[in-house]
N, C-alpha and C. Protein backbone atom coordinates (compact mmCIF):
# COMPACT_ATOMS: atom_id res chain seq x y z
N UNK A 1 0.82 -1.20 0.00
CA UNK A 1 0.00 0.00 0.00
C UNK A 1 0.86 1.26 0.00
N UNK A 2 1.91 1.17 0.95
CA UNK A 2 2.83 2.88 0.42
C UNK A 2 3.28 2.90 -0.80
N UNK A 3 3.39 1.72 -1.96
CA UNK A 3 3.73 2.31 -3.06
C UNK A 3 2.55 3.28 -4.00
N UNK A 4 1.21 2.51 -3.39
CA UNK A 4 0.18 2.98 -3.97
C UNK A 4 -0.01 4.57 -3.71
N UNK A 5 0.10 4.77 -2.32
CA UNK A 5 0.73 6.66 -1.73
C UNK A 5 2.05 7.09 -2.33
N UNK A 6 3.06 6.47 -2.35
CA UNK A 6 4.21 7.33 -3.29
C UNK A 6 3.56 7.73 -4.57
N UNK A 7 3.05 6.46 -5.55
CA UNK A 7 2.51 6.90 -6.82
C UNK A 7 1.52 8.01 -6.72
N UNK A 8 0.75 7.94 -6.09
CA UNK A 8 -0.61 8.66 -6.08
C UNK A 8 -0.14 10.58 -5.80
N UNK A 9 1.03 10.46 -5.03
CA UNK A 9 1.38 11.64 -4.61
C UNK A 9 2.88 12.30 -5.01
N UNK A 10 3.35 11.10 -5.99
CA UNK A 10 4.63 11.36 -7.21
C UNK A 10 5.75 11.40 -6.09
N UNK A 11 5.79 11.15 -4.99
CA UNK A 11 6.67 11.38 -4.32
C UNK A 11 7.31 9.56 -4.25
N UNK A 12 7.93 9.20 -4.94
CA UNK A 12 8.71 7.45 -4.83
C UNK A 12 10.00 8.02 -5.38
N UNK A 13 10.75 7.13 -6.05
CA UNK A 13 12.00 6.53 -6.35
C UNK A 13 11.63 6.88 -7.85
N UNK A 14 11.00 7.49 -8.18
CA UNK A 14 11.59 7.76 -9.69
C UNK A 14 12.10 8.85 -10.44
N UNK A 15 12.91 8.68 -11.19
CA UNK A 15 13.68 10.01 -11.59
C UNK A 15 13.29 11.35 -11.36
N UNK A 16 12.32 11.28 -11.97
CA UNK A 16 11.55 12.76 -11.96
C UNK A 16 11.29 13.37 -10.72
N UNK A 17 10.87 12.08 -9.30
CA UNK A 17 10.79 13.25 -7.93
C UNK A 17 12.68 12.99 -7.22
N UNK A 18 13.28 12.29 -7.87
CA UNK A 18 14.97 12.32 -7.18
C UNK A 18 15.33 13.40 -7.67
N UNK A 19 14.88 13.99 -8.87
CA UNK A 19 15.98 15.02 -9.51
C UNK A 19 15.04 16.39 -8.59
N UNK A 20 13.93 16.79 -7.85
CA UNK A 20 13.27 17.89 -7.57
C UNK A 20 14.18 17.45 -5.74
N UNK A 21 14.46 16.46 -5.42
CA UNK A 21 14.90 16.29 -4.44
C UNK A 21 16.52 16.32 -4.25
N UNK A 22 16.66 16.84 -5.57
CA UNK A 22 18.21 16.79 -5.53
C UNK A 22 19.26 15.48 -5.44
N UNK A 23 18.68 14.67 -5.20
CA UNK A 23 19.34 13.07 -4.92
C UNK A 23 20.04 13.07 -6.28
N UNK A 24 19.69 13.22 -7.54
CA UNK A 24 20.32 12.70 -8.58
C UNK A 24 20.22 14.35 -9.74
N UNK A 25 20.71 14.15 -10.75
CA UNK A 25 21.30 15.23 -11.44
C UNK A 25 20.14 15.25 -13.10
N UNK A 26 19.77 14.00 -13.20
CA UNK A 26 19.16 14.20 -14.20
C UNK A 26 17.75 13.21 -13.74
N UNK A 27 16.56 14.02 -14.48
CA UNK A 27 14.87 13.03 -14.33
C UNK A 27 14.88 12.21 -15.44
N UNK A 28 15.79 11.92 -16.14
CA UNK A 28 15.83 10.93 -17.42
C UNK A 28 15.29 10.03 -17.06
N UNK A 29 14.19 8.95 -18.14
CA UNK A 29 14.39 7.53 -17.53
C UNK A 29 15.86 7.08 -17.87
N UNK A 30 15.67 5.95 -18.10
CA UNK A 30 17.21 4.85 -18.32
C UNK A 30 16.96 4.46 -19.59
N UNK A 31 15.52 4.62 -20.43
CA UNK A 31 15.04 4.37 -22.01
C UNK A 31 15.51 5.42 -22.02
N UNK A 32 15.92 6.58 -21.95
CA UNK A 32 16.20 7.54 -22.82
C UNK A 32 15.37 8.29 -23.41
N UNK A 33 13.99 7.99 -22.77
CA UNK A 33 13.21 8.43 -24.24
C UNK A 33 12.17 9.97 -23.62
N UNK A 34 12.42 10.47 -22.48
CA UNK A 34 11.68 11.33 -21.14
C UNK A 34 11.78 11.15 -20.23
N UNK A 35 11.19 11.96 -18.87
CA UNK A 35 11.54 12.18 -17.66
C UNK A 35 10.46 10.78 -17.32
N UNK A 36 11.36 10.55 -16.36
CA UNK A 36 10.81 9.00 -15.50
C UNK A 36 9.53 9.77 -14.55
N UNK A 37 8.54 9.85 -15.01
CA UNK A 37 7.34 10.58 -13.92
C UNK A 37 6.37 9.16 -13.70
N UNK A 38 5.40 9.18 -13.09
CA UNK A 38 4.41 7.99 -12.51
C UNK A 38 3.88 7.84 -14.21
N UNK A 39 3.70 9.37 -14.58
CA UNK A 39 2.73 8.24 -15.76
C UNK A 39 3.56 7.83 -16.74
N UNK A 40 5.04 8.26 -17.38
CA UNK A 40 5.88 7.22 -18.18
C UNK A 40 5.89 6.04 -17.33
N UNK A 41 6.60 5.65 -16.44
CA UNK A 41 6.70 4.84 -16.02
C UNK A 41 4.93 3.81 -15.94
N UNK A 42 4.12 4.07 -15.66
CA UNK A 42 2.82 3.16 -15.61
C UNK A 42 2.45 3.11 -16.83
N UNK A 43 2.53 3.95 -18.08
CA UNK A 43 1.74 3.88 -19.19
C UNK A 43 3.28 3.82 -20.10
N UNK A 44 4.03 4.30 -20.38
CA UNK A 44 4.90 4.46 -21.93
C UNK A 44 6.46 4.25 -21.76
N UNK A 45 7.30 3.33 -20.64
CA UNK A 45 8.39 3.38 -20.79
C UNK A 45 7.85 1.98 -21.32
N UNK A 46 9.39 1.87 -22.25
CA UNK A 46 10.07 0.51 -23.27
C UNK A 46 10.50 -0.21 -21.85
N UNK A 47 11.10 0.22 -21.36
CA UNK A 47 11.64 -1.33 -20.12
C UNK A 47 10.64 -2.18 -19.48
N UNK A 48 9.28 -1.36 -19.55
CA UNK A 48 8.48 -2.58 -18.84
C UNK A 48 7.42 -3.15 -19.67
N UNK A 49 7.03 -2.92 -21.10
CA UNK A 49 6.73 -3.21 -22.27
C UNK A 49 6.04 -4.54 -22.06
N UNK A 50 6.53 -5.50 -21.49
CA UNK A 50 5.68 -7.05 -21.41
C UNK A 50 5.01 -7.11 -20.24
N UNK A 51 5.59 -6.71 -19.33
CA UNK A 51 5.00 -6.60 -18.07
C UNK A 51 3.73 -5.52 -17.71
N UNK A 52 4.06 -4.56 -18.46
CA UNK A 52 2.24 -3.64 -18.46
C UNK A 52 1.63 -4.31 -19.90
N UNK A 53 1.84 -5.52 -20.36
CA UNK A 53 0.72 -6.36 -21.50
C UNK A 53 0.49 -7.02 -20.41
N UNK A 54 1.32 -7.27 -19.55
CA UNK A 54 0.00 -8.39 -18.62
C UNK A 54 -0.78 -7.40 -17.95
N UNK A 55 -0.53 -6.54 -17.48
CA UNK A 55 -1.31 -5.45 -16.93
C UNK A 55 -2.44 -4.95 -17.21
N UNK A 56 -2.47 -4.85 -18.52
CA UNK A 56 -3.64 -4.13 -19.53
C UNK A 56 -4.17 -5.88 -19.88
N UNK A 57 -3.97 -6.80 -19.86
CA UNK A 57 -4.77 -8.09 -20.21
C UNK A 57 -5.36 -7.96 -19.04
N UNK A 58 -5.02 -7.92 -17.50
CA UNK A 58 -6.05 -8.05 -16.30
C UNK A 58 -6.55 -7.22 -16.17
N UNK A 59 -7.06 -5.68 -16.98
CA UNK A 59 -7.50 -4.62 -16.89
C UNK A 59 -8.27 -4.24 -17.63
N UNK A 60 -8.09 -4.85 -18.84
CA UNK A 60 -8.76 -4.06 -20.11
C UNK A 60 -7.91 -2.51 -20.57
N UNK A 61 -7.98 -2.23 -21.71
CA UNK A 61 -7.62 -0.74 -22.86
C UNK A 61 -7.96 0.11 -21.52
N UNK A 62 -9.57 0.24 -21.45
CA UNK A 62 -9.47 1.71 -20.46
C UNK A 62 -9.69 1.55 -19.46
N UNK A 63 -8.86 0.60 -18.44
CA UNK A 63 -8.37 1.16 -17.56
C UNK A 63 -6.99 1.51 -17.11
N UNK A 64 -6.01 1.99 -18.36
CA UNK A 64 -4.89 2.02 -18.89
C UNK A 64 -5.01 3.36 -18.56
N UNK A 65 -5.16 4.25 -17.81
CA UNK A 65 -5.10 5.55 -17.20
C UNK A 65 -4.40 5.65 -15.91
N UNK A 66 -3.82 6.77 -15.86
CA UNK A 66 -3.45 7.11 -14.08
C UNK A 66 -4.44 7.11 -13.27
N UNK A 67 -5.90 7.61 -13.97
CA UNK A 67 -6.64 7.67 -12.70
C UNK A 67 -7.41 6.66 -11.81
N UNK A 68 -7.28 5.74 -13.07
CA UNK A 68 -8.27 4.35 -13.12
C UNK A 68 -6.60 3.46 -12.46
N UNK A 69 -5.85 3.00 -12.57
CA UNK A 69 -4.78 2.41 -12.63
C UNK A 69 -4.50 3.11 -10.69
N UNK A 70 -4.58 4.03 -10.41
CA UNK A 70 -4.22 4.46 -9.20
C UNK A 70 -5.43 4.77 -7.59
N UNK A 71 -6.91 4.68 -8.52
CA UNK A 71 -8.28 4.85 -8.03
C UNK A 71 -8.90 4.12 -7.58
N UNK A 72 -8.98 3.02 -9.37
CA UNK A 72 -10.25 2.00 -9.39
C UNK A 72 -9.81 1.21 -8.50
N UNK A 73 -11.09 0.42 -7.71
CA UNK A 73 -10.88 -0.48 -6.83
C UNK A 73 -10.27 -1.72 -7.52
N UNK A 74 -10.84 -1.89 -8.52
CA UNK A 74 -10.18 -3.25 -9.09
C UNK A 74 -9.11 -3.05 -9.85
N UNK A 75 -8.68 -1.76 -9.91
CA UNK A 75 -7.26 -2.15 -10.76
C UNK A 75 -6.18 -2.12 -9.78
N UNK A 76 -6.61 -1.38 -8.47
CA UNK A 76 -5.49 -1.10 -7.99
C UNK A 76 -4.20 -2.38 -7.41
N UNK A 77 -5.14 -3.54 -7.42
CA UNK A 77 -3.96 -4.62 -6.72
C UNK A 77 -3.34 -5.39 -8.13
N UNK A 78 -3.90 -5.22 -9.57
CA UNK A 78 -2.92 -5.33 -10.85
C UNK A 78 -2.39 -4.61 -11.04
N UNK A 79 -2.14 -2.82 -10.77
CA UNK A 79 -1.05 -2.13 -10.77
C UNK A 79 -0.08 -2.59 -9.80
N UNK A 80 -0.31 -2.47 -8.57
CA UNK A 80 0.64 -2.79 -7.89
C UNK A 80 1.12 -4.15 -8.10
N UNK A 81 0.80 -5.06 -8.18
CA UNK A 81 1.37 -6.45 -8.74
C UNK A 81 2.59 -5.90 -10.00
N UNK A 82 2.62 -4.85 -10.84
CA UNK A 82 3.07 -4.56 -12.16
C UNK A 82 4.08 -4.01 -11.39
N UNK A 83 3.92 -2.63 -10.44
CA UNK A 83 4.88 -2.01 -9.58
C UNK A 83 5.99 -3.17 -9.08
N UNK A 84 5.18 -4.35 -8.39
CA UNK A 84 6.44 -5.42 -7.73
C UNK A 84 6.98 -6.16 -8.52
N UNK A 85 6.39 -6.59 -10.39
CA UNK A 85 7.22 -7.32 -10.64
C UNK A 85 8.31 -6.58 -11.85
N UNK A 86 8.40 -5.00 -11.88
CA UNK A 86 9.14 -4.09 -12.21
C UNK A 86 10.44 -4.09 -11.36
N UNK A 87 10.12 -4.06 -10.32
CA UNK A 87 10.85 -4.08 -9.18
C UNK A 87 11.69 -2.67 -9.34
N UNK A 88 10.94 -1.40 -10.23
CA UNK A 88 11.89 -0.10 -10.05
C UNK A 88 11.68 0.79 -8.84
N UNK A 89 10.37 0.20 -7.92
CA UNK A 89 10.59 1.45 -6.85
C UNK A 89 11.14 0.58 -5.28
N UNK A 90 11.91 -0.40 -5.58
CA UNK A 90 12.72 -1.18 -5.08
C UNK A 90 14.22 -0.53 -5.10
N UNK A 91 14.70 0.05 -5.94
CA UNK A 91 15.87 0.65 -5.78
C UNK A 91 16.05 1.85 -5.06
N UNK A 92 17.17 1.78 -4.55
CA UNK A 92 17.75 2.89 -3.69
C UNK A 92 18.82 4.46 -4.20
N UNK A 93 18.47 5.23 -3.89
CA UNK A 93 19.66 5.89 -4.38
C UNK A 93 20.50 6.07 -3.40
């Protein structure tokens, strides 16, 4: 459940709130491709690509949102299942 409060309130382990916290120098993800914020990371980074297809198979297309993905009662324990088997807000800086 606190990952579900870090996400909900952008305050976790991902680039985008380390770099406002000064911990790290750049909000890049590690794809290269934008700043690591809750919604790249839940909806559009390449590193977790198979792992949010299982996500969106136990969810359905729309509930492929931040609000639904962080809200709905029933999505919330297949996001977080996606969060643990990412294992990115597991790391430390």
């Amino acid at each position: 459940m606190t990952w579900l409060v870090q996400l909900r309130s952008e305050h976790c382990g991902l680039n985008y709130y380390l770099r406002r916290m000064k911990k790290i120098d750049e909000p890049q993800c590690e794809c290269g491709k934008e700043k690591e914020t809750v919604e790249h990371y839940l909806l559009r980074c390449e590193r977790y690509l198979e792992r949010r297809k299982t996500l969106r198979s136990k969810i359905g297309a729309l509930g492929m949102r931040i609000e639904q993905l962080l809200g709905h009662p029933e999505f919330i324990g297949p996001t977080l299942d996606f969060v643990a088997d990412t294992k990115r807000l597991e790391k430390q800086v």
